[in-house]
C-alpha atoms as a PDB file:
ATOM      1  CA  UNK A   1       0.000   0.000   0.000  1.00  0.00           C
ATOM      2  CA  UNK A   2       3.006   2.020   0.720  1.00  0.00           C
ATOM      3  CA  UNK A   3       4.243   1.636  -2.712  1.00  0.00           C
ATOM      4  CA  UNK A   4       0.982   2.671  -4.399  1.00  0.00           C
ATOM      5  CA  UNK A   5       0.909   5.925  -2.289  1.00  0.00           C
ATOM      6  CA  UNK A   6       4.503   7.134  -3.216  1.00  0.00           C
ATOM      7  CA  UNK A   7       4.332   6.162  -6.789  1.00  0.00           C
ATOM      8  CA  UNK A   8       0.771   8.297  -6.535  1.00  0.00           C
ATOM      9  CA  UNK A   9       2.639  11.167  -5.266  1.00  0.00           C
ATOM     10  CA  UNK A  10       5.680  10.855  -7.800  1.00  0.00           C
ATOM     11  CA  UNK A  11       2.472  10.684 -10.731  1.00  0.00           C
ATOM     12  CA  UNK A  12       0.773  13.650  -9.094  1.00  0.00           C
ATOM     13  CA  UNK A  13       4.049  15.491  -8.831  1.00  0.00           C
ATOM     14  CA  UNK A  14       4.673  15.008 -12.091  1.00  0.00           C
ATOM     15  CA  UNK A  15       1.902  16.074 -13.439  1.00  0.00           C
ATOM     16  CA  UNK A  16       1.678  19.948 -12.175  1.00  0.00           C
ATOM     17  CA  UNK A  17       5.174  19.868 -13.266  1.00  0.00           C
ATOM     18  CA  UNK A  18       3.865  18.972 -16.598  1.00  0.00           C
ATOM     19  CA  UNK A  19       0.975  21.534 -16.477  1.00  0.00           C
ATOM     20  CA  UNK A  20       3.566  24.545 -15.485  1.00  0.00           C
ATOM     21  CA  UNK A  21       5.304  23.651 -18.034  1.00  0.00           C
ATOM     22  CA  UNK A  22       2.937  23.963 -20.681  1.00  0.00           C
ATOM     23  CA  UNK A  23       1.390  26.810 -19.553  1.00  0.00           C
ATOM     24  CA  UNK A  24       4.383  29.258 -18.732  1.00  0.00           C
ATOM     25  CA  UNK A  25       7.145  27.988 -20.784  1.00  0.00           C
ATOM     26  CA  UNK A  26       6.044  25.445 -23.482  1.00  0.00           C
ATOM     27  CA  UNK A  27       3.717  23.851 -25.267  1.00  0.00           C
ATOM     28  CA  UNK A  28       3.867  21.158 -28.527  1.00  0.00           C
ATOM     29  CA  UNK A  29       1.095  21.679 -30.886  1.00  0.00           C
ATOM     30  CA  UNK A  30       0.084  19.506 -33.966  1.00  0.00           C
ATOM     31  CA  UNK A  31      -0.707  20.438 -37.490  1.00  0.00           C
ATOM     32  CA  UNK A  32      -3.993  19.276 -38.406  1.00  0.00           C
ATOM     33  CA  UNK A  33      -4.838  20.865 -41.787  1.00  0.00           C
ATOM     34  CA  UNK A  34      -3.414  21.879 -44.988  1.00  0.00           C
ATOM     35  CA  UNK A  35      -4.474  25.990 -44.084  1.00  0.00           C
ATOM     36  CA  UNK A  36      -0.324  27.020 -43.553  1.00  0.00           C
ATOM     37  CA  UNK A  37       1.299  25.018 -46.526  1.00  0.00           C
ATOM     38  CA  UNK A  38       3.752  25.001 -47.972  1.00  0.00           C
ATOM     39  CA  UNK A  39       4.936  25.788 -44.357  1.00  0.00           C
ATOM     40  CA  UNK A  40       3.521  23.802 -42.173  1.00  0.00           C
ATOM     41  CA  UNK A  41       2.356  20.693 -43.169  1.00  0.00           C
ATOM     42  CA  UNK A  42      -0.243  18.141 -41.864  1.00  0.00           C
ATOM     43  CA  UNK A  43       1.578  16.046 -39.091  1.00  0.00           C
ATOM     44  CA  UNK A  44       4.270  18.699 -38.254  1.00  0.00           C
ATOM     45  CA  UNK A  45       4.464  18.966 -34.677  1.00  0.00           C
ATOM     46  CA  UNK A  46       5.667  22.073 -33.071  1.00  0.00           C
ATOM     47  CA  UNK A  47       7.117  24.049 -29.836  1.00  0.00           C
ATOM     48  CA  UNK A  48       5.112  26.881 -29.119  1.00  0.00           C
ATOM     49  CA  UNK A  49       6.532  29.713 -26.775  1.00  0.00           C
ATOM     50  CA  UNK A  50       3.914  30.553 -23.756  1.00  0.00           C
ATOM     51  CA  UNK A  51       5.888  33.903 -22.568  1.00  0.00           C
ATOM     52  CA  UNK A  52       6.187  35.767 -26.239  1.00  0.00           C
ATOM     53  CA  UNK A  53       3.432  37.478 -25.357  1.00  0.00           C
ATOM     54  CA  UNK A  54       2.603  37.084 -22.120  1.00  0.00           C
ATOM     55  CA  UNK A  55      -0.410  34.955 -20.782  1.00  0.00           C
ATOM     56  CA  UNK A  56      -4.274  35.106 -20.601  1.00  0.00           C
ATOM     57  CA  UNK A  57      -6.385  32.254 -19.039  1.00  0.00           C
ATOM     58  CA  UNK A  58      -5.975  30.745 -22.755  1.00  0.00           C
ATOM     59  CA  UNK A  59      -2.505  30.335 -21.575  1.00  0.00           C
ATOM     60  CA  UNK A  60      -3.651  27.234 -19.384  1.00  0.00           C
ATOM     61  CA  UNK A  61      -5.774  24.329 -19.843  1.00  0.00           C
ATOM     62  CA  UNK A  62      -9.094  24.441 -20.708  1.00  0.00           C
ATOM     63  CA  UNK A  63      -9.084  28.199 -20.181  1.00  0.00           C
ATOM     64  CA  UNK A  64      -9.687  28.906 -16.568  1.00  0.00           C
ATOM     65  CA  UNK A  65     -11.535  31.865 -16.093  1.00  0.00           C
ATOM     66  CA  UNK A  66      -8.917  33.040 -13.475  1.00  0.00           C
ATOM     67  CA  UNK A  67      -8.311  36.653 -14.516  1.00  0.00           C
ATOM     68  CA  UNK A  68      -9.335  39.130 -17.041  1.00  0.00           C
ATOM     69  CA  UNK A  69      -6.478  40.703 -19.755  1.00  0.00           C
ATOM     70  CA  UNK A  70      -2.614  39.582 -19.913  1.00  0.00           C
ATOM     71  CA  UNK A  71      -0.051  39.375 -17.842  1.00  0.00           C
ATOM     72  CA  UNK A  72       3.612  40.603 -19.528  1.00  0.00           C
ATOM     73  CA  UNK A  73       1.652  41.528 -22.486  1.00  0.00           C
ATOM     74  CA  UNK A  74       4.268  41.811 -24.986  1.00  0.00           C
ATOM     75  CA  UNK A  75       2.819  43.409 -28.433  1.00  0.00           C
ATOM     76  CA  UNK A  76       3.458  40.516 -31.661  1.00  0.00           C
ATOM     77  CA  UNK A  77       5.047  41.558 -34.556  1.00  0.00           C
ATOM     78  CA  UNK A  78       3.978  41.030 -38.198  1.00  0.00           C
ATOM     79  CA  UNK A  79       4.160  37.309 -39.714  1.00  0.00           C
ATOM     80  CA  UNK A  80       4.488  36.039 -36.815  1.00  0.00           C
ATOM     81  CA  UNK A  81       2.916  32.387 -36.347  1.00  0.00           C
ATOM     82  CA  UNK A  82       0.552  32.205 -34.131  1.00  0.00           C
ATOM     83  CA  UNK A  83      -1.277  30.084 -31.663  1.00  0.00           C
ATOM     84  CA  UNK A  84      -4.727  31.477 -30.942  1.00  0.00           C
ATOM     85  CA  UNK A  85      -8.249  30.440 -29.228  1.00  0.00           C
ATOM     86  CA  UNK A  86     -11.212  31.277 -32.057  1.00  0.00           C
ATOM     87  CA  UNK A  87     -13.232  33.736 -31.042  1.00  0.00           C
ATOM     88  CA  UNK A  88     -16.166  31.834 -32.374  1.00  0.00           C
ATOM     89  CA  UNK A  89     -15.799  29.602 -29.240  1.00  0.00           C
ATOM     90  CA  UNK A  90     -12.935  30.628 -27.178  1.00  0.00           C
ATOM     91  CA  UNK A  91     -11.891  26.579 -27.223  1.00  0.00           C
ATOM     92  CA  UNK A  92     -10.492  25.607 -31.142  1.00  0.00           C
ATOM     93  CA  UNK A  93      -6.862  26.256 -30.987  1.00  0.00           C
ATOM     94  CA  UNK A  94      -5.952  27.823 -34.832  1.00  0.00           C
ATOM     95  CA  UNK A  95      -2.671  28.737 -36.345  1.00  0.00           C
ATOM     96  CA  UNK A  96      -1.817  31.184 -38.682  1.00  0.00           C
ATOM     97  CA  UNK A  97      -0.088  34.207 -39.766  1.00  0.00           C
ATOM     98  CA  UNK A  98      -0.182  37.532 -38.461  1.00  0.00           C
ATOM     99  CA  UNK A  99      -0.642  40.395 -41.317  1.00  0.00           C
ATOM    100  CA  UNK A 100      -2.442  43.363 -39.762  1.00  0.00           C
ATOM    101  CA  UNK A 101      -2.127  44.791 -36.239  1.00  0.00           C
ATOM    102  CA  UNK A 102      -4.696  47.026 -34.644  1.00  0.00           C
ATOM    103  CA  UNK A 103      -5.280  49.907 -37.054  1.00  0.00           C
ATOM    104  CA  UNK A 104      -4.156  48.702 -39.672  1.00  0.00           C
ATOM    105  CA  UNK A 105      -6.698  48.512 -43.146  1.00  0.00           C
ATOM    106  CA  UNK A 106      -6.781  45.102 -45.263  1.00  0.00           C
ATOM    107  CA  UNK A 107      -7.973  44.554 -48.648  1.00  0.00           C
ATOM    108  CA  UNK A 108      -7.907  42.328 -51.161  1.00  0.00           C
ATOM    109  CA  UNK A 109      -8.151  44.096 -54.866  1.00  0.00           C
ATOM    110  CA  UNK A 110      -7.081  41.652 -57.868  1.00  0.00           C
ATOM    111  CA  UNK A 111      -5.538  39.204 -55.894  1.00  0.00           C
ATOM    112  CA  UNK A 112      -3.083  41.209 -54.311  1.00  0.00           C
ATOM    113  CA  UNK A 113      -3.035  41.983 -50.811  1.00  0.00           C
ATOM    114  CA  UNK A 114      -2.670  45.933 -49.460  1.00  0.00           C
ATOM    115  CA  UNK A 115      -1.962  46.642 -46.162  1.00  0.00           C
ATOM    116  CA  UNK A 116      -2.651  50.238 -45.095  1.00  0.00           C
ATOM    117  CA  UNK A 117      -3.037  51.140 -48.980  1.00  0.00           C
ATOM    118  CA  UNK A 118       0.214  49.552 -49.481  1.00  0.00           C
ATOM    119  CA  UNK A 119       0.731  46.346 -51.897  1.00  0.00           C
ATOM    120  CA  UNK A 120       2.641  44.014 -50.106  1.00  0.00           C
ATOM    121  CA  UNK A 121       5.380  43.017 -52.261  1.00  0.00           C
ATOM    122  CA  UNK A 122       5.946  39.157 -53.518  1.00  0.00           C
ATOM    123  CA  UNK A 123       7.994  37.712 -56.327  1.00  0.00           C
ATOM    124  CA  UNK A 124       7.361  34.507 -58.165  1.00  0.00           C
ATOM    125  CA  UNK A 125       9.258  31.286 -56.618  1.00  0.00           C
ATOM    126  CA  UNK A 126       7.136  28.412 -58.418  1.00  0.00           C
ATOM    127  CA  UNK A 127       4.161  28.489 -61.352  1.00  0.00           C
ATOM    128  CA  UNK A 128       3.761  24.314 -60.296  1.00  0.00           C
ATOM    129  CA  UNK A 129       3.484  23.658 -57.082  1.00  0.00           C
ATOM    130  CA  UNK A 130       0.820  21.152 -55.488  1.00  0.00           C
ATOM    131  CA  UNK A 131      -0.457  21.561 -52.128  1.00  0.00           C
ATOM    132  CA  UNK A 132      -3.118  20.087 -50.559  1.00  0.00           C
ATOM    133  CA  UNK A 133      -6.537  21.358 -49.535  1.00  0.00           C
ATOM    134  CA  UNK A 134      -8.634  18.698 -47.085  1.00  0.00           C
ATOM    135  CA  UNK A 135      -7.818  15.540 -48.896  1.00  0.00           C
ATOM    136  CA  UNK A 136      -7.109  16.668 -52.479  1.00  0.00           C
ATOM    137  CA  UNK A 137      -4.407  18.498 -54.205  1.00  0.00           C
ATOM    138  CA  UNK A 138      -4.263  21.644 -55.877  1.00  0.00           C
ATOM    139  CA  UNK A 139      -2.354  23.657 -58.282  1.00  0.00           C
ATOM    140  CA  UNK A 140      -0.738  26.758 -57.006  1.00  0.00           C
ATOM    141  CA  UNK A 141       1.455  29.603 -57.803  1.00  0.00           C
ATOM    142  CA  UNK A 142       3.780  30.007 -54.963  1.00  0.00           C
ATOM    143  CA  UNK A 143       5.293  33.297 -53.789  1.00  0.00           C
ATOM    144  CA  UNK A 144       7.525  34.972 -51.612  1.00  0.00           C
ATOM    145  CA  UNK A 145       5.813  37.908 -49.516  1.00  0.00           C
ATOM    146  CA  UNK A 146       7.805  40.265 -47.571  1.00  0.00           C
ATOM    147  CA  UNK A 147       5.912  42.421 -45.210  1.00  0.00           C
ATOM    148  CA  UNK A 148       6.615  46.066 -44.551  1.00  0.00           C
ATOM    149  CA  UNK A 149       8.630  44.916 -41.169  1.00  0.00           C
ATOM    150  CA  UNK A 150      10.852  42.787 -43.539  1.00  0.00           C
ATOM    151  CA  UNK A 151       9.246  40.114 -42.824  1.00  0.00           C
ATOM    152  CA  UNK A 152       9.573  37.349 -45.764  1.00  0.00           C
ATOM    153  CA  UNK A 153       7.821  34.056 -45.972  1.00  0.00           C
ATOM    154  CA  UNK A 154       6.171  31.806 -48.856  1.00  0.00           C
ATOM    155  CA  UNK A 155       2.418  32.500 -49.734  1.00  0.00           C
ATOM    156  CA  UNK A 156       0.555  30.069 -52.295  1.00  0.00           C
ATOM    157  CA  UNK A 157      -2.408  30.710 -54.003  1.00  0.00           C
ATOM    158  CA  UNK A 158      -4.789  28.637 -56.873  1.00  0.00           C
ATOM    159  CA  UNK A 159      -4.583  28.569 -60.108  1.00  0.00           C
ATOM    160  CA  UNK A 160      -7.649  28.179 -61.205  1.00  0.00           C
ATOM    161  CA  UNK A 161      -9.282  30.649 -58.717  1.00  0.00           C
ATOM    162  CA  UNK A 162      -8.575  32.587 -56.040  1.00  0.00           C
ATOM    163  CA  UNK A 163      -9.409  35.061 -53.600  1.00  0.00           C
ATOM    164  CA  UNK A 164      -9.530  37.844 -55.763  1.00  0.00           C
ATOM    165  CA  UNK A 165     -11.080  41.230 -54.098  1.00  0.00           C
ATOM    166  CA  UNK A 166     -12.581  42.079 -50.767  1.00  0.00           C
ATOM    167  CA  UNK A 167     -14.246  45.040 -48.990  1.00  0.00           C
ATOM    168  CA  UNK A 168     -11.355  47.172 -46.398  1.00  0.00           C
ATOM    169  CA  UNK A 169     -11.081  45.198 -43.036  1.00  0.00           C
ATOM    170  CA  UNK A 170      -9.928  47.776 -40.644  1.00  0.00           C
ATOM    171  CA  UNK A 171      -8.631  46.122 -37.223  1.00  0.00           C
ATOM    172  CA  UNK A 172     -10.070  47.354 -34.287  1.00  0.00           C
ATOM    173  CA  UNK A 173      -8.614  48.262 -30.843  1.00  0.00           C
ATOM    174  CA  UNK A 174      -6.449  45.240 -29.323  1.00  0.00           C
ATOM    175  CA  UNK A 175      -7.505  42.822 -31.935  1.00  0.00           C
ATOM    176  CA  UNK A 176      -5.360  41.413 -35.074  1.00  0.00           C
ATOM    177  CA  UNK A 177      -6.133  40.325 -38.376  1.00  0.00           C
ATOM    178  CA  UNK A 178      -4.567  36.546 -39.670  1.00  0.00           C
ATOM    179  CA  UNK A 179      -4.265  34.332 -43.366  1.00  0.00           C
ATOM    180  CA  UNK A 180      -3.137  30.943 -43.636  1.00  0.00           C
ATOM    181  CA  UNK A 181      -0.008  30.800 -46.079  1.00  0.00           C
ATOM    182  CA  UNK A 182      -2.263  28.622 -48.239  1.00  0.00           C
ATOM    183  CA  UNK A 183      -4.405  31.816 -48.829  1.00  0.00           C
ATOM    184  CA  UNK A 184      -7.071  29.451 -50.487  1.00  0.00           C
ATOM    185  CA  UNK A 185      -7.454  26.880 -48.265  1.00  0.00           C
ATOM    186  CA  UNK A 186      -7.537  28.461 -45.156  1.00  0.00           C
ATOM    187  CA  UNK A 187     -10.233  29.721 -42.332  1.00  0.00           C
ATOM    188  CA  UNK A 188      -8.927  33.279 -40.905  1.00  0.00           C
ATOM    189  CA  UNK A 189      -9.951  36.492 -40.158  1.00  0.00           C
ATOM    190  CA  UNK A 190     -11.082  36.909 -43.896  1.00  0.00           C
ATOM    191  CA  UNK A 191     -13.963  35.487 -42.998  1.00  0.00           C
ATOM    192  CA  UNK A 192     -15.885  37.123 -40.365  1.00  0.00           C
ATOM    193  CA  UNK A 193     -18.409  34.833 -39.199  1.00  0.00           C
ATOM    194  CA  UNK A 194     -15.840  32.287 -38.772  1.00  0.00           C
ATOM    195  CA  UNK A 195     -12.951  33.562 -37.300  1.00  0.00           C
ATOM    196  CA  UNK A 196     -12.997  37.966 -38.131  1.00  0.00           C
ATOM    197  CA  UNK A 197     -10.780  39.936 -35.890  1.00  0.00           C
ATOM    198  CA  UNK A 198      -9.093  38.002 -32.705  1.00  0.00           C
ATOM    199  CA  UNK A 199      -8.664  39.787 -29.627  1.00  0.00           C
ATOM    200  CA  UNK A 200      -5.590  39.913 -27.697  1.00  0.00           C
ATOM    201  CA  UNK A 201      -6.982  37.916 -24.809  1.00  0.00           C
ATOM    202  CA  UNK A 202      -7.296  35.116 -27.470  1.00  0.00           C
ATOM    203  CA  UNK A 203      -3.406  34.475 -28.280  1.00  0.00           C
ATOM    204  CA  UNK A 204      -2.203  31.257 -26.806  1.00  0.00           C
ATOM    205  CA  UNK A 205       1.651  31.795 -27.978  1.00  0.00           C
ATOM    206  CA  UNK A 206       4.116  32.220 -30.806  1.00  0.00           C
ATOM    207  CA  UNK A 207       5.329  29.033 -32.943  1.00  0.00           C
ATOM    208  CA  UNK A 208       8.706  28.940 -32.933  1.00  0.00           C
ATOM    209  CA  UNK A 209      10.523  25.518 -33.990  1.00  0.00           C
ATOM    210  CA  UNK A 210       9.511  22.610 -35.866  1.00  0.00           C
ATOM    211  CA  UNK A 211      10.879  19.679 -34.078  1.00  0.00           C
ATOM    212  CA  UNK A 212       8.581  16.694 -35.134  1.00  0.00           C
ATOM    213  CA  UNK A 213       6.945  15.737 -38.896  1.00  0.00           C
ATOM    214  CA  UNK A 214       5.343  12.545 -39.897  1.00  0.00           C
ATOM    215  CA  UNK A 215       3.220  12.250 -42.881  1.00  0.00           C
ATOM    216  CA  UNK A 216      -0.406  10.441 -41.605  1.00  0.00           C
ATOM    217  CA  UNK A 217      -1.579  10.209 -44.843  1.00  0.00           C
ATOM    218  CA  UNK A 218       1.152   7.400 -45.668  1.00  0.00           C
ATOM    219  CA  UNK A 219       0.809   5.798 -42.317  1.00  0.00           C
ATOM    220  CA  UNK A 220       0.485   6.432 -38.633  1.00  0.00           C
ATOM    221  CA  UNK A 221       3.279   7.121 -36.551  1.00  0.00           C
ATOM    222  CA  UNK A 222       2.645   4.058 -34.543  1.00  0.00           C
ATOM    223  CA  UNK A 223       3.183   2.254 -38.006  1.00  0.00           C
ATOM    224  CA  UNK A 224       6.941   1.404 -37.317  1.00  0.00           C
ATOM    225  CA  UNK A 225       7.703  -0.639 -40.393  1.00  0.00           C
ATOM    226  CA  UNK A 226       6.307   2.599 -42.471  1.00  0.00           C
ATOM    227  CA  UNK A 227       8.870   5.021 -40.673  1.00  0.00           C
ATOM    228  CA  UNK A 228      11.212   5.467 -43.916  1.00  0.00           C
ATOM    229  CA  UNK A 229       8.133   6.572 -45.734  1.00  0.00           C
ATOM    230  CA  UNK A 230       6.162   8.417 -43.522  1.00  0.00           C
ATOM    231  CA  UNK A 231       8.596  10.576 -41.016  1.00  0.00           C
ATOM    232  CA  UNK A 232       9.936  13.609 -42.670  1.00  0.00           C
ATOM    233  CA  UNK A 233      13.387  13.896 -41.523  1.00  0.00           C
ATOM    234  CA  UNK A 234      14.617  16.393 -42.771  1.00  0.00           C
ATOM    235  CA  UNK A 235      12.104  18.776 -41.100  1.00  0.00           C
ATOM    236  CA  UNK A 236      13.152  18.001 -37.634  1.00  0.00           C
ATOM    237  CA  UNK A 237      13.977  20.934 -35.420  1.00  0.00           C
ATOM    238  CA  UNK A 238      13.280  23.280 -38.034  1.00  0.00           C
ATOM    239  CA  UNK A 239      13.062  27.074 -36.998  1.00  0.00           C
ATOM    240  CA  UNK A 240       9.830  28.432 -37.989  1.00  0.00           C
ATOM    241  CA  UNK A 241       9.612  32.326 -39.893  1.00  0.00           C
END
């Protein structure tokens, strides 16, 4: 009985070790969807940084209601990733990019993106790339974006159609405005209903290194005798931009 109790204690122990870890310093995510390719892909697993900017009760989990606002609220910069709580339900964890901070104006007007009547600037890297979108592939026309901060990172959008022109979305007070890198294939603040504007309160933390990828549409991970096949090496502890 003895025995029980102290390995109970070492378990318990262990476990608010576990939660402090996640929710001050730490957390791994996974990659369910296609909406960040050709950066992220499905089964990429990633460390995501609690104290970039700072913590809200979406910092622990299940979202305790323990205090209003952030503590060591530290302001994110443009394209960052992003860990954030949907506003639809304050539960679905999402991650995209960031593009507009509060203030800013976003529209859409051909195709191209302007931020704060500005195009943002993107050159050609690929006319035939395939990414995925839910289960099928598509043809895209891959680019490299760099965002008035300097910020550069790869954008893809369809061929055969895309998001062509939008009315202004002006950010409001303490809120941001995100897009998936697969600009077609992707649920974000576009789309108001769904996801709009997310409030500060709502970020969960910054995604910062790629240190996992297996490929679950070849097998699962538990599938040892797939591993050559399936586990993307080469992505392993991969710094995220």
């Amino acid at each position: 009985m003895k025995w029980f109790i102290e390995n109970l204690k070492t378990l318990f122990y262990a476990l608010i070790i576990a939660v402090i870890i996640r929710s001050l310093l730490i957390q791994p995510f996974y990659i369910p969807s296609s909406s960040m390719e050709p950066n992220l892909l499905v089964g990429d697993r990633l460390f995501v940084t609690k104290l970039s900017y700072g913590y809200s009760r979406h910092s622990f989990p299940f979202s305790p209601p323990i205090f209003d606002g952030r503590i060591l609220n530290s302001k994110p910069s443009r394209g960052d990733i992003i860990v954030f709580k949907t506003p639809a339900d304050n539960r679905t964890d999402y991650i995209k990019r960031l593009v507009g901070l509060p203030g800013d104006v976003i529209q859409f007007i051909d195709g191209e993106i302007y931020l704060n009547n500005n195009q943002i600037f993107r050159t050609v890297i690929s006319k035939s790339d395939e990414l995925y979108c839910g289960p099928k592939k598509i043809e895209v026309i891959t680019y490299e974006e760099k965002l008035p901060n300097g910020k550069n990172y790869l954008a893809s959008y369809r061929k055969d159609y895309t998001f062509m022109n939008s009315e202004k979305y002006i950010v409001p007070e303490n809120h941001f405005f995100f897009l998936g890198d697969n600009r077609d294939c992707s649920k974000d603040s576009r789309f108001l209903d769904e996801v709009g504007y997310v409030h500060q309160n709502n970020l969960v933390g910054k995604a910062q290194i790629l240190f996992f990828s297996s490929d679950p549409r070849v097998a699962s991970i538990f599938n040892f005798t797939k591993w050559k096949n399936s586990i993307r090496f080469k992505r392993f502890f991969k710094k995220l931009i």
